[in-house]
PDB file of N, CA and C in Angstrom:
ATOM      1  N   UNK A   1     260.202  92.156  75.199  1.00  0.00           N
ATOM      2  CA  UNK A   1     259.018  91.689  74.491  1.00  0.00           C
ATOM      3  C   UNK A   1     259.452  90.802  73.337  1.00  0.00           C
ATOM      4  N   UNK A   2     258.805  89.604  73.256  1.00  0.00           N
ATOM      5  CA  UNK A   2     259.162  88.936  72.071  1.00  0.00           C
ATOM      6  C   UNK A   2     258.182  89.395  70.637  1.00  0.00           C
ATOM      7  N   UNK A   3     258.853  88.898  69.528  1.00  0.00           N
ATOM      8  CA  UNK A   3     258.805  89.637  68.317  1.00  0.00           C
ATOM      9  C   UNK A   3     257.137  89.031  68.238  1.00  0.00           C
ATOM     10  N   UNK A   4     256.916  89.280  67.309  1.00  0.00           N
ATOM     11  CA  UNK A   4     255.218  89.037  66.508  1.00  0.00           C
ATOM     12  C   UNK A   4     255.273  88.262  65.975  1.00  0.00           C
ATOM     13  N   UNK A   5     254.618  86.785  65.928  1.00  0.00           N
ATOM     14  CA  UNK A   5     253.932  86.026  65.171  1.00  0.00           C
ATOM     15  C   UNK A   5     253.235  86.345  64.073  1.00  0.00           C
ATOM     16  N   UNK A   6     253.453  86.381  63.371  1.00  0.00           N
ATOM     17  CA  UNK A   6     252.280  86.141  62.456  1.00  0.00           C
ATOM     18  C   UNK A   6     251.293  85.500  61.676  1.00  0.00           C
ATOM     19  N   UNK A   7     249.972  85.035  61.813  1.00  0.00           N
ATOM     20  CA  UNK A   7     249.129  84.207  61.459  1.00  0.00           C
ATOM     21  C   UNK A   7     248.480  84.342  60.128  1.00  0.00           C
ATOM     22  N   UNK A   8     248.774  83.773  59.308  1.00  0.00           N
ATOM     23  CA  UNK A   8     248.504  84.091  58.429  1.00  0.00           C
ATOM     24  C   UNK A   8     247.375  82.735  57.132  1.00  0.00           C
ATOM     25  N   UNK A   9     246.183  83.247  56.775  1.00  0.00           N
ATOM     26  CA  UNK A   9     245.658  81.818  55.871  1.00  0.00           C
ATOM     27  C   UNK A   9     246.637  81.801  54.528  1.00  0.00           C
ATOM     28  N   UNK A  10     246.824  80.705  53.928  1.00  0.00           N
ATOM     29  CA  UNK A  10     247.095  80.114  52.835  1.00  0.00           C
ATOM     30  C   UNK A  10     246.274  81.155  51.880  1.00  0.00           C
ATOM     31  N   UNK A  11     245.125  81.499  52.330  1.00  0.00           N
ATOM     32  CA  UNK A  11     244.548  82.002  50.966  1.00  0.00           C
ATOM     33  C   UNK A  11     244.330  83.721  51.074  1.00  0.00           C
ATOM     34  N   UNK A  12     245.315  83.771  52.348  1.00  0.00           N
ATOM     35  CA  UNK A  12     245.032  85.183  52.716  1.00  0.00           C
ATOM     36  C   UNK A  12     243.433  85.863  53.524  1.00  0.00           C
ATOM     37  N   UNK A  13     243.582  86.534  54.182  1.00  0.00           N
ATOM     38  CA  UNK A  13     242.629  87.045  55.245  1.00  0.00           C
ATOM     39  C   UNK A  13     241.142  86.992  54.588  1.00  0.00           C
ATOM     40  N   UNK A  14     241.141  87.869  53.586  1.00  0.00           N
ATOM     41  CA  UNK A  14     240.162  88.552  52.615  1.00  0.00           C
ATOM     42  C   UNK A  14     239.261  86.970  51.864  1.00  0.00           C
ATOM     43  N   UNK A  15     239.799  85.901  52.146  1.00  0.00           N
ATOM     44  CA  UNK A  15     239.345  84.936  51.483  1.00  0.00           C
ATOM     45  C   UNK A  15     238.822  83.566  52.160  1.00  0.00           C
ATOM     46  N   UNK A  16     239.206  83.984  53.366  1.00  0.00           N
ATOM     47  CA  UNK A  16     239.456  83.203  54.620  1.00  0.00           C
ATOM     48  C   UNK A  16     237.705  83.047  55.235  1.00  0.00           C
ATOM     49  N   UNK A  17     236.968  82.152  54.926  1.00  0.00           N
ATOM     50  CA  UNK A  17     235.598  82.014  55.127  1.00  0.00           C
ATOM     51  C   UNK A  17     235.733  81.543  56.856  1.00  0.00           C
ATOM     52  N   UNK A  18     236.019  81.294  57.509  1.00  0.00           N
ATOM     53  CA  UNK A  18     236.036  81.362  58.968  1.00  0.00           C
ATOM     54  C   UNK A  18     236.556  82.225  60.094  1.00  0.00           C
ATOM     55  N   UNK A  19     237.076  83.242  59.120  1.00  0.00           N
ATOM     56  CA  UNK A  19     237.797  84.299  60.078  1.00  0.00           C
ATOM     57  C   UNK A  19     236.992  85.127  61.103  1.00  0.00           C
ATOM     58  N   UNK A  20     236.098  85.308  61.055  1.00  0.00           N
ATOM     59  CA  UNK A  20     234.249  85.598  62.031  1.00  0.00           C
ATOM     60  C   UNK A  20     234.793  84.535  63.349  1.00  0.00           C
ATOM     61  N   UNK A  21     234.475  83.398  62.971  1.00  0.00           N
ATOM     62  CA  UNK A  21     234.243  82.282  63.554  1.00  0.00           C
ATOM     63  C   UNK A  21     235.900  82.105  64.373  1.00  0.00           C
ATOM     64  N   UNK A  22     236.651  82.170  63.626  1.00  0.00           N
ATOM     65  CA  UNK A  22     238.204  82.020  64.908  1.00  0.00           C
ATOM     66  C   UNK A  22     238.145  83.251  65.735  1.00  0.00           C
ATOM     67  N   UNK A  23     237.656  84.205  64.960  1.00  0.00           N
ATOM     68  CA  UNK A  23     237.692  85.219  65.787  1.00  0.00           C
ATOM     69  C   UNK A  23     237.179  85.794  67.144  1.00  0.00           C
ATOM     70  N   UNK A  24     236.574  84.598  67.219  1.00  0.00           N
ATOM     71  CA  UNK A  24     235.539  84.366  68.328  1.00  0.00           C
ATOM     72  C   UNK A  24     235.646  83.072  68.980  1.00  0.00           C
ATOM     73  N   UNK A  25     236.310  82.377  68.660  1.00  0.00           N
ATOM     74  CA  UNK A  25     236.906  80.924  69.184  1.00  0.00           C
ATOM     75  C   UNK A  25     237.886  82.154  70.242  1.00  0.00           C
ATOM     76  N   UNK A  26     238.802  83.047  69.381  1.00  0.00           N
ATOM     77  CA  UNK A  26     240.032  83.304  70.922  1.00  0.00           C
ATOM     78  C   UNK A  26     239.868  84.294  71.676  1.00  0.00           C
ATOM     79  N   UNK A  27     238.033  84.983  71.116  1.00  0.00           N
ATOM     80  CA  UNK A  27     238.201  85.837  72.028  1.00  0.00           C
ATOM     81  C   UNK A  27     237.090  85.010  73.450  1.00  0.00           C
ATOM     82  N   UNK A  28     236.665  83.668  72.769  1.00  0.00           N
ATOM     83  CA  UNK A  28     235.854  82.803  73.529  1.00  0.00           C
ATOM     84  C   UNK A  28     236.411  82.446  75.194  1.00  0.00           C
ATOM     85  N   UNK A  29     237.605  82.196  75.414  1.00  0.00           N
ATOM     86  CA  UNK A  29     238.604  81.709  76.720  1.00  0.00           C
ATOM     87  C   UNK A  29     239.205  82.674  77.078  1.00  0.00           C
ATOM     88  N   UNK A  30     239.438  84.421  76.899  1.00  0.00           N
ATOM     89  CA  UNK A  30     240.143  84.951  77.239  1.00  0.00           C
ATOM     90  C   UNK A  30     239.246  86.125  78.053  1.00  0.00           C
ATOM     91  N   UNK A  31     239.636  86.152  79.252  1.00  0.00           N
ATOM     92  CA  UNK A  31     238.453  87.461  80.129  1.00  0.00           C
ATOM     93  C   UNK A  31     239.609  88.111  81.010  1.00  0.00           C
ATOM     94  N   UNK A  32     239.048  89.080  81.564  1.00  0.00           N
ATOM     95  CA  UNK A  32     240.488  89.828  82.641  1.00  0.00           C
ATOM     96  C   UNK A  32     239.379  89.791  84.136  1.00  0.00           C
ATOM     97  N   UNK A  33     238.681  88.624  83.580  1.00  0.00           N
ATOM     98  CA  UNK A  33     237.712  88.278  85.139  1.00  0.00           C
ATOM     99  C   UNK A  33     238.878  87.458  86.575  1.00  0.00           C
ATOM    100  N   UNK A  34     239.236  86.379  85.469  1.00  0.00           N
ATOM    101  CA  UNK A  34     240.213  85.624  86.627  1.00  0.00           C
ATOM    102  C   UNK A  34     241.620  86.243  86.829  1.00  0.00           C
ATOM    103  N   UNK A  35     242.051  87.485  86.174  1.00  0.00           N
ATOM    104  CA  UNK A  35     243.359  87.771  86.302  1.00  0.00           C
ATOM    105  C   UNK A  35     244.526  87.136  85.086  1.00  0.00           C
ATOM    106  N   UNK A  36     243.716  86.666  83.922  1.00  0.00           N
ATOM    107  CA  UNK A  36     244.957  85.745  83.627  1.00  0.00           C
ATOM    108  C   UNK A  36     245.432  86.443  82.139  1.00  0.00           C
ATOM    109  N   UNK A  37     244.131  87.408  81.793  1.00  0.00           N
ATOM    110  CA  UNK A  37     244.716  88.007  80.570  1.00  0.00           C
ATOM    111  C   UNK A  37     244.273  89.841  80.794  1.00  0.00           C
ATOM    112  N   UNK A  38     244.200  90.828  79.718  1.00  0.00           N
ATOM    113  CA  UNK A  38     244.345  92.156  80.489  1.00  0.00           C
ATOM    114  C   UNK A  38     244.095  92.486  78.563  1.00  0.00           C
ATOM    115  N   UNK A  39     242.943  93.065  78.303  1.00  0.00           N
ATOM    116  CA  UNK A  39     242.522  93.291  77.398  1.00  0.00           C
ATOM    117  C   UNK A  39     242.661  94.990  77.142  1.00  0.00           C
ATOM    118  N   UNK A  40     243.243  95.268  76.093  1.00  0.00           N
ATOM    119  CA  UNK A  40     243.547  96.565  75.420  1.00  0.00           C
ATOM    120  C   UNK A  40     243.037  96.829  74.027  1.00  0.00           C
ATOM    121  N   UNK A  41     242.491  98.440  74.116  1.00  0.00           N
ATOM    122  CA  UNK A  41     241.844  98.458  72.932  1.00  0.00           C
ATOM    123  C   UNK A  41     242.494  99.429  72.494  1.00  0.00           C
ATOM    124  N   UNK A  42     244.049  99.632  71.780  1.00  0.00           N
ATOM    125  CA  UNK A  42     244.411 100.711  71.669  1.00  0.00           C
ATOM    126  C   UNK A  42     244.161 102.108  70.491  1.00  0.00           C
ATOM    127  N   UNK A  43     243.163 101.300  69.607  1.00  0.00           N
ATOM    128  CA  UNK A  43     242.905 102.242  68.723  1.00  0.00           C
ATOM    129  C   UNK A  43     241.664 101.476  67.541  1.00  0.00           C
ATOM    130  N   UNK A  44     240.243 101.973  67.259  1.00  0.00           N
ATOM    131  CA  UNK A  44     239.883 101.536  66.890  1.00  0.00           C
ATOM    132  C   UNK A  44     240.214 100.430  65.460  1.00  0.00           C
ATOM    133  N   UNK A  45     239.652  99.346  65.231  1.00  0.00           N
ATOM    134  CA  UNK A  45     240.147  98.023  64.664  1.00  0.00           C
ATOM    135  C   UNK A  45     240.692  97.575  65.292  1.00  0.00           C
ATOM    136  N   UNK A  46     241.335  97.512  66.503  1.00  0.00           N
ATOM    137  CA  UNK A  46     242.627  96.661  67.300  1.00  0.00           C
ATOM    138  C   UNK A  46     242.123  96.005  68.407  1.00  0.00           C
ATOM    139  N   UNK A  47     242.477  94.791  68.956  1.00  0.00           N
ATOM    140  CA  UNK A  47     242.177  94.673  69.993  1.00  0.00           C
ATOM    141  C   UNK A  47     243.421  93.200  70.151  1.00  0.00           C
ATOM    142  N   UNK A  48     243.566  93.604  71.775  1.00  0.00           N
ATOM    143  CA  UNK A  48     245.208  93.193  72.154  1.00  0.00           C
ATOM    144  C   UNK A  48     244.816  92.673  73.438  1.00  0.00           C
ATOM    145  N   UNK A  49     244.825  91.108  73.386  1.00  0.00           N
ATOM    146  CA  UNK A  49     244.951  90.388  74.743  1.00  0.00           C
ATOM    147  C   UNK A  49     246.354  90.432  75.547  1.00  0.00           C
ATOM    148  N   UNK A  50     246.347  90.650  76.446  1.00  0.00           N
ATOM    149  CA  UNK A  50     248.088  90.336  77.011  1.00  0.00           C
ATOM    150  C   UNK A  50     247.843  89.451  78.171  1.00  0.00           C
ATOM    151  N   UNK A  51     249.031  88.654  78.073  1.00  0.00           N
ATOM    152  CA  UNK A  51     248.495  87.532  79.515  1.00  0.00           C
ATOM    153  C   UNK A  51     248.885  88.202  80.183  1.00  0.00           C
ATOM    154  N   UNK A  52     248.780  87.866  81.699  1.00  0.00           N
ATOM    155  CA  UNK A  52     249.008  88.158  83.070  1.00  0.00           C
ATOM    156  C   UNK A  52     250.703  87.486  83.190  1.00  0.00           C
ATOM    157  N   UNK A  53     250.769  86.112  83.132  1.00  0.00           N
ATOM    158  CA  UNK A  53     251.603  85.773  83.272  1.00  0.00           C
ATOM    159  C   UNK A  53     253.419  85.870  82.439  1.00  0.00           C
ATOM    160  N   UNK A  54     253.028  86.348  81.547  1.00  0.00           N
ATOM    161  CA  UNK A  54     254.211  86.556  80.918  1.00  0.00           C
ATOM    162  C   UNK A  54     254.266  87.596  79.604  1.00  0.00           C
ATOM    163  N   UNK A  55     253.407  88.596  79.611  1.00  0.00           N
ATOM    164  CA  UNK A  55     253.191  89.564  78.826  1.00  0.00           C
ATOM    165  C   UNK A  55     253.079  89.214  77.246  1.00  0.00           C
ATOM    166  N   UNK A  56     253.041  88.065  76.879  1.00  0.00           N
ATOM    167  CA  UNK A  56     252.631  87.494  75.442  1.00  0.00           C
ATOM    168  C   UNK A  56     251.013  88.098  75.528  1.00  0.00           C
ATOM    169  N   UNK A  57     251.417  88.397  73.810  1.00  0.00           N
ATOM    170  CA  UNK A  57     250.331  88.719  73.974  1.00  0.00           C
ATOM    171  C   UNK A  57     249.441  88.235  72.362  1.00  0.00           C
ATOM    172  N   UNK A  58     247.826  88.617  71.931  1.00  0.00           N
ATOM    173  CA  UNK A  58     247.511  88.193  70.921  1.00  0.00           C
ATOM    174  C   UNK A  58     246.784  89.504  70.302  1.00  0.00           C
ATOM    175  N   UNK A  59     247.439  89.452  69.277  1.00  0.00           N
ATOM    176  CA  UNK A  59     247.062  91.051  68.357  1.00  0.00           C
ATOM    177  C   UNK A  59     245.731  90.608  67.324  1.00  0.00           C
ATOM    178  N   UNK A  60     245.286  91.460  67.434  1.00  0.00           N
ATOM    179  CA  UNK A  60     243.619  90.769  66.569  1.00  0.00           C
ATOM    180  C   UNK A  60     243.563  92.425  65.878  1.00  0.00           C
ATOM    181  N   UNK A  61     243.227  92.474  64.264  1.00  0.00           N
ATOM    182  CA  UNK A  61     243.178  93.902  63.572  1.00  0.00           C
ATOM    183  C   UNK A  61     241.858  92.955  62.615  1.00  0.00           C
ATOM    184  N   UNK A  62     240.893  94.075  62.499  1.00  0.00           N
ATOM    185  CA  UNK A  62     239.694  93.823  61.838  1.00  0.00           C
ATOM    186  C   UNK A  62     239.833  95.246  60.860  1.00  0.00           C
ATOM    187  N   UNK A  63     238.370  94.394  59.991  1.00  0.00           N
ATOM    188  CA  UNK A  63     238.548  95.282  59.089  1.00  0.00           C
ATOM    189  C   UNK A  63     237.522  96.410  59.276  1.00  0.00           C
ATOM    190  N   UNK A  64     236.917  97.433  58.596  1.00  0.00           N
ATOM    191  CA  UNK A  64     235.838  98.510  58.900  1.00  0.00           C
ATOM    192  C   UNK A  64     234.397  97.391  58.624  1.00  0.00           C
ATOM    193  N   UNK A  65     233.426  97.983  59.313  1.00  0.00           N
ATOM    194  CA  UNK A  65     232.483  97.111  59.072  1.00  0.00           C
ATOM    195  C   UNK A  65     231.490  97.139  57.854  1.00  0.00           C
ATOM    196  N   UNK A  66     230.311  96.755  57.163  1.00  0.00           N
ATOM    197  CA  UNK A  66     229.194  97.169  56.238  1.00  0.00           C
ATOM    198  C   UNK A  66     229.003  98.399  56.311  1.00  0.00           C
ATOM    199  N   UNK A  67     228.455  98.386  58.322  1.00  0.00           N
ATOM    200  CA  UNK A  67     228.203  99.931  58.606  1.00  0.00           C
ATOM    201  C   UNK A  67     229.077 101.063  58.490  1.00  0.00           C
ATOM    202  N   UNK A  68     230.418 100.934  58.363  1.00  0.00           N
ATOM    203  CA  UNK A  68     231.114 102.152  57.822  1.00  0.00           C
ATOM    204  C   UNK A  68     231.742 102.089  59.162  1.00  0.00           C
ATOM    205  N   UNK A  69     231.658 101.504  60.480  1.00  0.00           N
ATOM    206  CA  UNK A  69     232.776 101.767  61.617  1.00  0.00           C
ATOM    207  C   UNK A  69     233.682 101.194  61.670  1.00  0.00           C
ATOM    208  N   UNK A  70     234.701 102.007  61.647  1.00  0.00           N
ATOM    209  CA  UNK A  70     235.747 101.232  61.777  1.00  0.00           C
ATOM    210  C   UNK A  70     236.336 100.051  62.296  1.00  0.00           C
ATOM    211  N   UNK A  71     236.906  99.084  62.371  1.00  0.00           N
ATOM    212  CA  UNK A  71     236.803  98.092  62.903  1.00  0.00           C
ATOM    213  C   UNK A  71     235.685  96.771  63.408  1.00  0.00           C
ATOM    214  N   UNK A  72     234.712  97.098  62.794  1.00  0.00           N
ATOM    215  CA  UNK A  72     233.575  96.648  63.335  1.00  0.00           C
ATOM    216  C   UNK A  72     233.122  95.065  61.962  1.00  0.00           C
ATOM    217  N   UNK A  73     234.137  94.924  61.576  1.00  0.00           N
ATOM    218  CA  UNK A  73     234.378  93.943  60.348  1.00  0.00           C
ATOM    219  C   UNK A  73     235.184  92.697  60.621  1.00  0.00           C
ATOM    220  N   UNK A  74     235.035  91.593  59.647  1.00  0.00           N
ATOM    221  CA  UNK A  74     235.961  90.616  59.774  1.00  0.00           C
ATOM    222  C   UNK A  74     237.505  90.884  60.305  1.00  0.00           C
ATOM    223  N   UNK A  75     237.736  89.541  60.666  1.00  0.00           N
ATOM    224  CA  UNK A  75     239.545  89.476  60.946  1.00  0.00           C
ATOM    225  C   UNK A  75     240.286  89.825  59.891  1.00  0.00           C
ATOM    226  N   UNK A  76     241.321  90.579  60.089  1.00  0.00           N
ATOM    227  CA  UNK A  76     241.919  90.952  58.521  1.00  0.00           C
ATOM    228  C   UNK A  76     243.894  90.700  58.949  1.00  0.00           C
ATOM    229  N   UNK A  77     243.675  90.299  60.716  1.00  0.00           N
ATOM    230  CA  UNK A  77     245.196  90.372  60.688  1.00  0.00           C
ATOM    231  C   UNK A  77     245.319  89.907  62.306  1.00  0.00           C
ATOM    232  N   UNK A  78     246.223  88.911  62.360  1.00  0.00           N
ATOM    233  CA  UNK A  78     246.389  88.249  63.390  1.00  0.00           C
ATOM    234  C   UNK A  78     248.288  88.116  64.185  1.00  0.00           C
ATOM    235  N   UNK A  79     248.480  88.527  65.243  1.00  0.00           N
ATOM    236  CA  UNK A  79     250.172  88.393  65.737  1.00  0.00           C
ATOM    237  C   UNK A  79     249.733  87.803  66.825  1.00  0.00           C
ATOM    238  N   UNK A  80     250.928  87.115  67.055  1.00  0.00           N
ATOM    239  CA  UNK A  80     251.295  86.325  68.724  1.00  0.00           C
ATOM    240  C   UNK A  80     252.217  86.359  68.916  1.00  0.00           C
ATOM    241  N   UNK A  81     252.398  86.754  70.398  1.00  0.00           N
ATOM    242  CA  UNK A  81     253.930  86.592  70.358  1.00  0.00           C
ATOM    243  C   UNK A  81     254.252  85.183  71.717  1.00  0.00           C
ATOM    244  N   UNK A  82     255.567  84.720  71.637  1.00  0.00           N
ATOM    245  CA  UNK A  82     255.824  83.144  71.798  1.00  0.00           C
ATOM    246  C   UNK A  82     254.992  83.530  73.604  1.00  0.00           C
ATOM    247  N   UNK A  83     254.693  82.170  73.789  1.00  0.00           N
ATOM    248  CA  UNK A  83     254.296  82.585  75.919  1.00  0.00           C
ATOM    249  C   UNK A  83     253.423  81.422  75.823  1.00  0.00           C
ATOM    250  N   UNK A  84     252.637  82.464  76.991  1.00  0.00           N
ATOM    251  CA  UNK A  84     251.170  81.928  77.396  1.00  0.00           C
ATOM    252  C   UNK A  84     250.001  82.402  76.003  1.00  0.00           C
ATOM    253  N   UNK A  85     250.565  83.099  75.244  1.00  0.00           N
ATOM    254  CA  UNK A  85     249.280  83.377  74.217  1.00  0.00           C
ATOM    255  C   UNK A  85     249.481  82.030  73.214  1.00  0.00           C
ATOM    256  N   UNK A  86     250.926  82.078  72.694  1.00  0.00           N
ATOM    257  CA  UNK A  86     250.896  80.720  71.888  1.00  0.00           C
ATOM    258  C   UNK A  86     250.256  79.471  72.309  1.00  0.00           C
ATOM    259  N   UNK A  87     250.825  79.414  73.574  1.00  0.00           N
ATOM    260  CA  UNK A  87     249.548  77.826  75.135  1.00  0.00           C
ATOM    261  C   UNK A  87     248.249  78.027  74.166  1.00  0.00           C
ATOM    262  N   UNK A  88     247.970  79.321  74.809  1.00  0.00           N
ATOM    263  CA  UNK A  88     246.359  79.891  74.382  1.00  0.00           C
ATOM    264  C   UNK A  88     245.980  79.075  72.777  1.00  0.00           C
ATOM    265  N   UNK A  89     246.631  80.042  72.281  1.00  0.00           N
ATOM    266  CA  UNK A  89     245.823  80.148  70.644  1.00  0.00           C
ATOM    267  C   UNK A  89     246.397  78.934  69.349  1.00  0.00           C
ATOM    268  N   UNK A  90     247.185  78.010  69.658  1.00  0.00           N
ATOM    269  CA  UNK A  90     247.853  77.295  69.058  1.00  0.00           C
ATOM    270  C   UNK A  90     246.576  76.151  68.803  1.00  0.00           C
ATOM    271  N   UNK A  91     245.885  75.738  69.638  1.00  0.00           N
ATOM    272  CA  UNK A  91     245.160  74.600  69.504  1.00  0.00           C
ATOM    273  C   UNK A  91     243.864  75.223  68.750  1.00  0.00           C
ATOM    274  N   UNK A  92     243.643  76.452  68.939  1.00  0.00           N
ATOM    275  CA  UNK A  92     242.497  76.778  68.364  1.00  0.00           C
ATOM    276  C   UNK A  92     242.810  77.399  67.302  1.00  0.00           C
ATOM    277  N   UNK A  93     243.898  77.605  66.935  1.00  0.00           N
ATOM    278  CA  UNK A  93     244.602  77.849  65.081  1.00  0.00           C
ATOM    279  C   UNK A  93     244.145  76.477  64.939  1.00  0.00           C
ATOM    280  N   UNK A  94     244.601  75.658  65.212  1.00  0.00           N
ATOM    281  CA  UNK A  94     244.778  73.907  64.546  1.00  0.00           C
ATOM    282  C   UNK A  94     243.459  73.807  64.017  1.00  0.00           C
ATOM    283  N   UNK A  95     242.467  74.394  64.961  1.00  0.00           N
ATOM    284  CA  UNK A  95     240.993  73.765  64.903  1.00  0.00           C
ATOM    285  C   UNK A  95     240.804  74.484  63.670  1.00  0.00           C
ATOM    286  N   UNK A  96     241.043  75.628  62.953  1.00  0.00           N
ATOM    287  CA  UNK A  96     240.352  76.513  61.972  1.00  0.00           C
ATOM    288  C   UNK A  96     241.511  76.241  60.726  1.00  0.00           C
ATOM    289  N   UNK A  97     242.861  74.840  60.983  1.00  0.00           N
ATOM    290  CA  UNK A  97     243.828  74.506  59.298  1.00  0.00           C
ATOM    291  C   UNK A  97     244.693  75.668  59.820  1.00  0.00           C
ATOM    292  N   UNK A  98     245.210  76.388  60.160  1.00  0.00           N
ATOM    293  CA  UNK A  98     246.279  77.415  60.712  1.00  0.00           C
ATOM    294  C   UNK A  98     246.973  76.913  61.329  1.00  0.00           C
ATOM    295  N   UNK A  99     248.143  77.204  61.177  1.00  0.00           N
ATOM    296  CA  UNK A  99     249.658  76.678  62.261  1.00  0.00           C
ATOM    297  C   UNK A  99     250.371  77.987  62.419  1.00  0.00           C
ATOM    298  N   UNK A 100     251.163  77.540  63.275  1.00  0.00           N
ATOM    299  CA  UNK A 100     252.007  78.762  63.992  1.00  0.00           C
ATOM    300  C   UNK A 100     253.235  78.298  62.461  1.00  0.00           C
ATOM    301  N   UNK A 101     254.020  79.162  62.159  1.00  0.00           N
ATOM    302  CA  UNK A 101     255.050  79.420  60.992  1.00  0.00           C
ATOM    303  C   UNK A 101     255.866  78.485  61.436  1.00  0.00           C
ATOM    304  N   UNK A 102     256.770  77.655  60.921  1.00  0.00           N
ATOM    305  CA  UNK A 102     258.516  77.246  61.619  1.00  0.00           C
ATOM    306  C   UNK A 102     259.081  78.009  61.798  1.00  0.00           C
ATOM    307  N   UNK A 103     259.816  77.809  62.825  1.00  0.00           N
ATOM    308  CA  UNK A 103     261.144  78.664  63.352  1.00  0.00           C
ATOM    309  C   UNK A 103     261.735  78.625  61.915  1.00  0.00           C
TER     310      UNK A 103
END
């Protein structure tokens, strides 16, 4: 498994006025309808795309919601690891001022 990406805003999560909105840009292209990604929910707040093709995967952690459920809140924390998730989510970081880190 390759290591974790981490995505991170300039101004930090908590401050990050589009994090709703990306958050829904990557979960917008990703389904386990055609076979190409395989969605895991391993513990409430979490939710973990893994491709089909090469086990990259995209880590999404939210925060508790208004209503008090857990996870049921903004983006508060984002990993990728290098593959088919970076393919995936690289162009739609760009779209929301986010870049993948330098090597």
């Amino acid at each position: 498994m390759n290591e974790w990406i981490e995505i991170q805003p300039e101004e930090g999560w908590a401050s990050f006025a589009r994090a709703d909105e990306l958050s829904d840009a990557l979960w917008e292209g990703v389904s386990e309808r055609k076979g190409k990604w395989h969605y895991m929910n391993l513990f409430a707040g979490n939710s973990v795309w893994e491709s089909s093709s090469d086990g990259s995967a995209i880590w999404m952690c939210y925060a508790d919601g208004a209503d008090g459920k857990p996870g049921n809140g903004s983006l508060i924390e984002l990993k990728i690891n290098a593959g088919a998730a970076v393919e995936y989510a690289a162009p739609i970081l760009r779209r929301f001022g986010l870049a993948l880190p330098a090597k």
